[in-house]
Protein backbone atom coordinates (compact mmCIF):
# COMPACT_ATOMS: atom_id res chain seq x y z
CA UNK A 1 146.78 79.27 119.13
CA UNK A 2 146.46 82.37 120.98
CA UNK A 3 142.89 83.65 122.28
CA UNK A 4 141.90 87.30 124.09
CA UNK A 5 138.53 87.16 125.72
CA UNK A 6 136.92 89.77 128.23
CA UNK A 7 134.58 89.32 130.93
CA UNK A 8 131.90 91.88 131.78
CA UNK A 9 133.32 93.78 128.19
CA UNK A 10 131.45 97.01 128.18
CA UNK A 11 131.90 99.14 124.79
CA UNK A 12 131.14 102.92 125.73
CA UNK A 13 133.37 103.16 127.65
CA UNK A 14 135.57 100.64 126.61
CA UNK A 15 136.11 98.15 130.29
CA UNK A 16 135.82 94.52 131.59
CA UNK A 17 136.31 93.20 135.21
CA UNK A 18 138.82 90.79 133.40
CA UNK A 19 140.57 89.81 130.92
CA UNK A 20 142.51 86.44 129.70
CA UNK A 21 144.77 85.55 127.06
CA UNK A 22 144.00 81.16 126.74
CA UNK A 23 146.87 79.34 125.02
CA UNK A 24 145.67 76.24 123.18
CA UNK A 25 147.55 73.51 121.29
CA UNK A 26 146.25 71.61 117.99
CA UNK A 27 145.82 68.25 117.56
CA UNK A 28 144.95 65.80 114.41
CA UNK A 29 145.88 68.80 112.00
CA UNK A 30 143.58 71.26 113.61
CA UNK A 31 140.66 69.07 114.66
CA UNK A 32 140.82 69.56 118.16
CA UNK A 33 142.71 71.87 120.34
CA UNK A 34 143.70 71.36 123.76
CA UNK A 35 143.72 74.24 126.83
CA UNK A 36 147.55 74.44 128.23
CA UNK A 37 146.43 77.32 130.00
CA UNK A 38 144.72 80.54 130.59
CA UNK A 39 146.91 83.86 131.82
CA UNK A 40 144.73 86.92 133.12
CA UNK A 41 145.17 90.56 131.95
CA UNK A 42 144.47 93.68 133.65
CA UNK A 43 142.34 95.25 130.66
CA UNK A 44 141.18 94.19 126.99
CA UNK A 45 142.96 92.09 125.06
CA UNK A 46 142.28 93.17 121.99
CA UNK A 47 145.07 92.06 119.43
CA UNK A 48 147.33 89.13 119.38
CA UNK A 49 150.34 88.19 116.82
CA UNK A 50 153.77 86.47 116.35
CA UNK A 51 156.72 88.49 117.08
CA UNK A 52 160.33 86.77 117.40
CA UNK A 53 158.85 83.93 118.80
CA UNK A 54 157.70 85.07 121.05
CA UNK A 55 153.91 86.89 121.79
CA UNK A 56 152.76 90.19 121.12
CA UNK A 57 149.17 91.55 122.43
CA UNK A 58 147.79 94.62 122.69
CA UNK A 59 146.24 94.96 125.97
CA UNK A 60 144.33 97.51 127.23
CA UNK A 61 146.54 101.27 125.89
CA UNK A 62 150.17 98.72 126.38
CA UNK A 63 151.95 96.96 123.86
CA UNK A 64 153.27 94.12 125.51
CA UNK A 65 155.37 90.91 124.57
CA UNK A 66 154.85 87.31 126.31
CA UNK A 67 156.75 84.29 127.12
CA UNK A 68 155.09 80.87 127.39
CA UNK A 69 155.90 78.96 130.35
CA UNK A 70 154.66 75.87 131.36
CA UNK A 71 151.31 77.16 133.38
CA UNK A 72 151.21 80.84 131.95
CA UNK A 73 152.20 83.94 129.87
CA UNK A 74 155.39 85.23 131.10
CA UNK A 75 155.59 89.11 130.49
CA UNK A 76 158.72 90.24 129.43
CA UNK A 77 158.26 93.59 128.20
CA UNK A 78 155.71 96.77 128.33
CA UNK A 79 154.88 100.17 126.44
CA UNK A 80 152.04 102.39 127.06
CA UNK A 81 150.90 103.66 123.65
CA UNK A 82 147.75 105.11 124.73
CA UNK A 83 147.26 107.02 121.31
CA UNK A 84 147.95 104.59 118.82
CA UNK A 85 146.32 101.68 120.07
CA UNK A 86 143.14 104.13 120.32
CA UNK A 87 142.94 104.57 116.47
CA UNK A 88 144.56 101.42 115.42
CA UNK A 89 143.91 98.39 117.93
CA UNK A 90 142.81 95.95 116.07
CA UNK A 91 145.65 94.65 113.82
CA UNK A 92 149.75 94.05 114.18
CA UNK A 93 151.84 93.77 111.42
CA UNK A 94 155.45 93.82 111.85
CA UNK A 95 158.20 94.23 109.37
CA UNK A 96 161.20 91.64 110.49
């Protein structure tokens, strides 16, 4: 399970001194959930979802896809997409 959390979020205007993306595995079907680790972000995190395997989180006004390596996130690819993250940044959904 993925997590985005903010520190010092601020809404008007949108800002945070940091943010993290924690990876956590499940134990006992779900019952408990163990930190692996936590990988900071330069802005918001503010949606997270399965892509190829792989993750996909929009942080900040970038698209961006992660790795998971053994003690963090690994990023492997950015796009600034300052306008549609603006008016839709709260849900993926991909098609493949």
């Amino acid at each position: 399970m993925i997590v985005g959390t903010a520190k010092d979020l601020q809404w008007n205007p949108r800002s945070c001194s940091q943010g993290f993306l924690h990876v956590y595995a499940s134990h006992d079907g779900g019952m408990h959930f163990e930190l692996l680790h936590k990988t900071p972000v330069d802005n918001i995190p503010s949606v997270v979802h399965p892509f190829q395997g792989r993750l996909l989180a929009g942080v900040g006004s970038s698209l961006r896809i992660y790795d998971i390596g053994k003690h963090k996130l690994l990023r492997k690819c950015e796009n600034k997409v300052r306008a549609l993250v603006a008016r839709c940044g709260t849900a993926l959904n991909d098609d493949g």
